[in-house]
C-alpha atoms as a PDB file:
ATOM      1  CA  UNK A   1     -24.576  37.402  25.537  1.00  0.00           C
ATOM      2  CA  UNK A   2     -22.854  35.954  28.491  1.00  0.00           C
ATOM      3  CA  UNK A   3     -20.462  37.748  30.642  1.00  0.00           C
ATOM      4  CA  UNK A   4     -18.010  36.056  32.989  1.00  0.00           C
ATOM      5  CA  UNK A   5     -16.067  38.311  36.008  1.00  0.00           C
ATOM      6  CA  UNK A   6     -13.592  36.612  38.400  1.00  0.00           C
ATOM      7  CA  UNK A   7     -12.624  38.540  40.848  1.00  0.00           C
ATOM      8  CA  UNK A   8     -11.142  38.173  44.848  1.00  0.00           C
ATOM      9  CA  UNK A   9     -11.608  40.801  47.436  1.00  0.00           C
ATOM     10  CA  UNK A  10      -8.152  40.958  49.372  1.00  0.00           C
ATOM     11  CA  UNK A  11      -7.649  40.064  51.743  1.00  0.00           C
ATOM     12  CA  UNK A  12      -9.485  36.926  51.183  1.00  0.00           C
ATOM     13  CA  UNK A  13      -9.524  32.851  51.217  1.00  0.00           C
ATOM     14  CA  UNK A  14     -12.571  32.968  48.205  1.00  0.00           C
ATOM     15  CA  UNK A  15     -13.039  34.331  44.899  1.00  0.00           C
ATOM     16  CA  UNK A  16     -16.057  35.187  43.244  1.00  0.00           C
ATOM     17  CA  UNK A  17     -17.537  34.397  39.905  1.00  0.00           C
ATOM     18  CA  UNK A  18     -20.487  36.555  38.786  1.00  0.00           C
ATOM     19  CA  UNK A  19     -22.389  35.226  35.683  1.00  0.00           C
ATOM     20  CA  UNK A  20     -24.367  37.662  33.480  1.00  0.00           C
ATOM     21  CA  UNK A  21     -26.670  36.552  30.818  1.00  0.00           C
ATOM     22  CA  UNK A  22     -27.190  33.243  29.765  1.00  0.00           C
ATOM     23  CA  UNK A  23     -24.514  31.146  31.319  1.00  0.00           C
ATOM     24  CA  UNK A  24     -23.407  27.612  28.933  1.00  0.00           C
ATOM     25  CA  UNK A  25     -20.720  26.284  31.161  1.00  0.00           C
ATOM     26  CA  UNK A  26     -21.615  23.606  33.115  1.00  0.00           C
ATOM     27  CA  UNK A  27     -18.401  23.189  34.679  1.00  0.00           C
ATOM     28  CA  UNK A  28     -15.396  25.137  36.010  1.00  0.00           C
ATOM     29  CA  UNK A  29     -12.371  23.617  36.277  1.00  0.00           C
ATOM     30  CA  UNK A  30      -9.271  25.459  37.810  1.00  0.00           C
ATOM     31  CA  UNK A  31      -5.668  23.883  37.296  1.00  0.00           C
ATOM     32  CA  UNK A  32      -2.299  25.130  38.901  1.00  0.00           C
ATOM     33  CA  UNK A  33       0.546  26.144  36.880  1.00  0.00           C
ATOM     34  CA  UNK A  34       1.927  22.455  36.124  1.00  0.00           C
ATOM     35  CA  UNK A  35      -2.007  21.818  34.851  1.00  0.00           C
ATOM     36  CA  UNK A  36      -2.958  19.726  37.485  1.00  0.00           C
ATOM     37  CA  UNK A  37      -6.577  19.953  37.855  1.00  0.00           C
ATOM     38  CA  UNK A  38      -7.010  20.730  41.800  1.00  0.00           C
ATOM     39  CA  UNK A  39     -10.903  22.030  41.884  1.00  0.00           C
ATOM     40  CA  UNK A  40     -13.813  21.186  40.023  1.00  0.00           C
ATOM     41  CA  UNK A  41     -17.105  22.906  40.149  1.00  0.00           C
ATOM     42  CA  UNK A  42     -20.366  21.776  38.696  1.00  0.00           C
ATOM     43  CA  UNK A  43     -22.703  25.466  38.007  1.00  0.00           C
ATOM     44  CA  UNK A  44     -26.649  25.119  38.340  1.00  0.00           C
ATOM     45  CA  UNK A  45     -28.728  27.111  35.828  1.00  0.00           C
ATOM     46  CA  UNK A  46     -29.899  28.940  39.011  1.00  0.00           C
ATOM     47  CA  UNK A  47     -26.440  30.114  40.208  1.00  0.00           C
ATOM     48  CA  UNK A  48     -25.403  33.815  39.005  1.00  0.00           C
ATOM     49  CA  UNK A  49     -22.256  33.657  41.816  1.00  0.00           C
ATOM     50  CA  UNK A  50     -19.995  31.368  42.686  1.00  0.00           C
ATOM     51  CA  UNK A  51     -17.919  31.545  45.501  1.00  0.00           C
ATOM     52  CA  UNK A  52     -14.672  29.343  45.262  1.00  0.00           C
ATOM     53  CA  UNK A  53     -12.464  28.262  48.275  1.00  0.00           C
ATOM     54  CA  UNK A  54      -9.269  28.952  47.760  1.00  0.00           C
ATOM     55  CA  UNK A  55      -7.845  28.332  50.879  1.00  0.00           C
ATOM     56  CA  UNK A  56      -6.786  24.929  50.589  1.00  0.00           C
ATOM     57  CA  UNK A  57      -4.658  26.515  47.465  1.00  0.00           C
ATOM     58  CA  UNK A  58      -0.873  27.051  47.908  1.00  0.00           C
ATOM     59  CA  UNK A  59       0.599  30.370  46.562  1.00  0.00           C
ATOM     60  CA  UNK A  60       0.929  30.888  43.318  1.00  0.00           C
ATOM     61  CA  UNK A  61      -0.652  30.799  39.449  1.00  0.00           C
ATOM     62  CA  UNK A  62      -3.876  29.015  39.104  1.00  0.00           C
ATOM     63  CA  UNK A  63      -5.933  28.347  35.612  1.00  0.00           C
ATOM     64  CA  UNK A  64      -9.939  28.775  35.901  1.00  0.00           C
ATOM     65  CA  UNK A  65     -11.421  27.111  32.733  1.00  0.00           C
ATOM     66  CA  UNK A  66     -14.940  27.262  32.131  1.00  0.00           C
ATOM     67  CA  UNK A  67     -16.006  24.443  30.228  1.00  0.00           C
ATOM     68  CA  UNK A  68     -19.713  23.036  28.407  1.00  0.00           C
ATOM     69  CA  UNK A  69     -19.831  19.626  28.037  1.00  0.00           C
ATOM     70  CA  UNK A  70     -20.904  19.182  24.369  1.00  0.00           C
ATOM     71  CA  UNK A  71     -18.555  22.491  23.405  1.00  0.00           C
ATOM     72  CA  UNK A  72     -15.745  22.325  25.651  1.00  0.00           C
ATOM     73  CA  UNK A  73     -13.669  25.223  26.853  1.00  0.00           C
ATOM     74  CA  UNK A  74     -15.757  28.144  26.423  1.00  0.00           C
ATOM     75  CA  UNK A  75     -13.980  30.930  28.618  1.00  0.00           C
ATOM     76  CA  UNK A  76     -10.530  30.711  29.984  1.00  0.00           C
ATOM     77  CA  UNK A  77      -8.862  32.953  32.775  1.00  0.00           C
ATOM     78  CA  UNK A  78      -6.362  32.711  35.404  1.00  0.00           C
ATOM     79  CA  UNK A  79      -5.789  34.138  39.461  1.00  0.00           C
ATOM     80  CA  UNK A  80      -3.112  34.547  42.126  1.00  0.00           C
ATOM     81  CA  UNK A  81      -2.777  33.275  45.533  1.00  0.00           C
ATOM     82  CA  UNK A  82      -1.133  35.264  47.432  1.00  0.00           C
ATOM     83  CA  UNK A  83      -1.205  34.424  51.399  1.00  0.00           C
END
């Protein structure tokens, strides 16, 4: 069973990602609050954290969608940008 934790530690310009278990998404997508998509990341099957820059990110609501390319959207979540 796969488990999927977001998370930020504040004050900072990153949040993590930790994957537990076996890990389908191949992609994570993360869209602001119109649905713009304005980051894409591709996950490795060796990657159990990923760090995201969010620095380039004005304040505000984002979208992180976690998607597998044969299933789609698999997991979907959202964070805050607060600066």
């Amino acid at each position: 069973m796969e488990q999927i934790e977001v998370y930020a530690e504040t004050p900072s310009q990153f949040f993590y990602i930790d994957v537990v278990g076996n890990m389908r998404a191949e992609d994570v997508s993360i869209f602001n609050y119109t649905g713009c998509k304005v980051e894409n990341v591709t996950i490795s099957n060796e990657t159990d954290k990923l760090v995201i820059d969010v620095n380039n990110l004005s304040k505000g609501v984002y979208y992180v969608v976690f998607i597998e390319r044969t299933e789609g959207v698999i997991k979907k979540g959202k964070f805050i940008v607060t600066k």
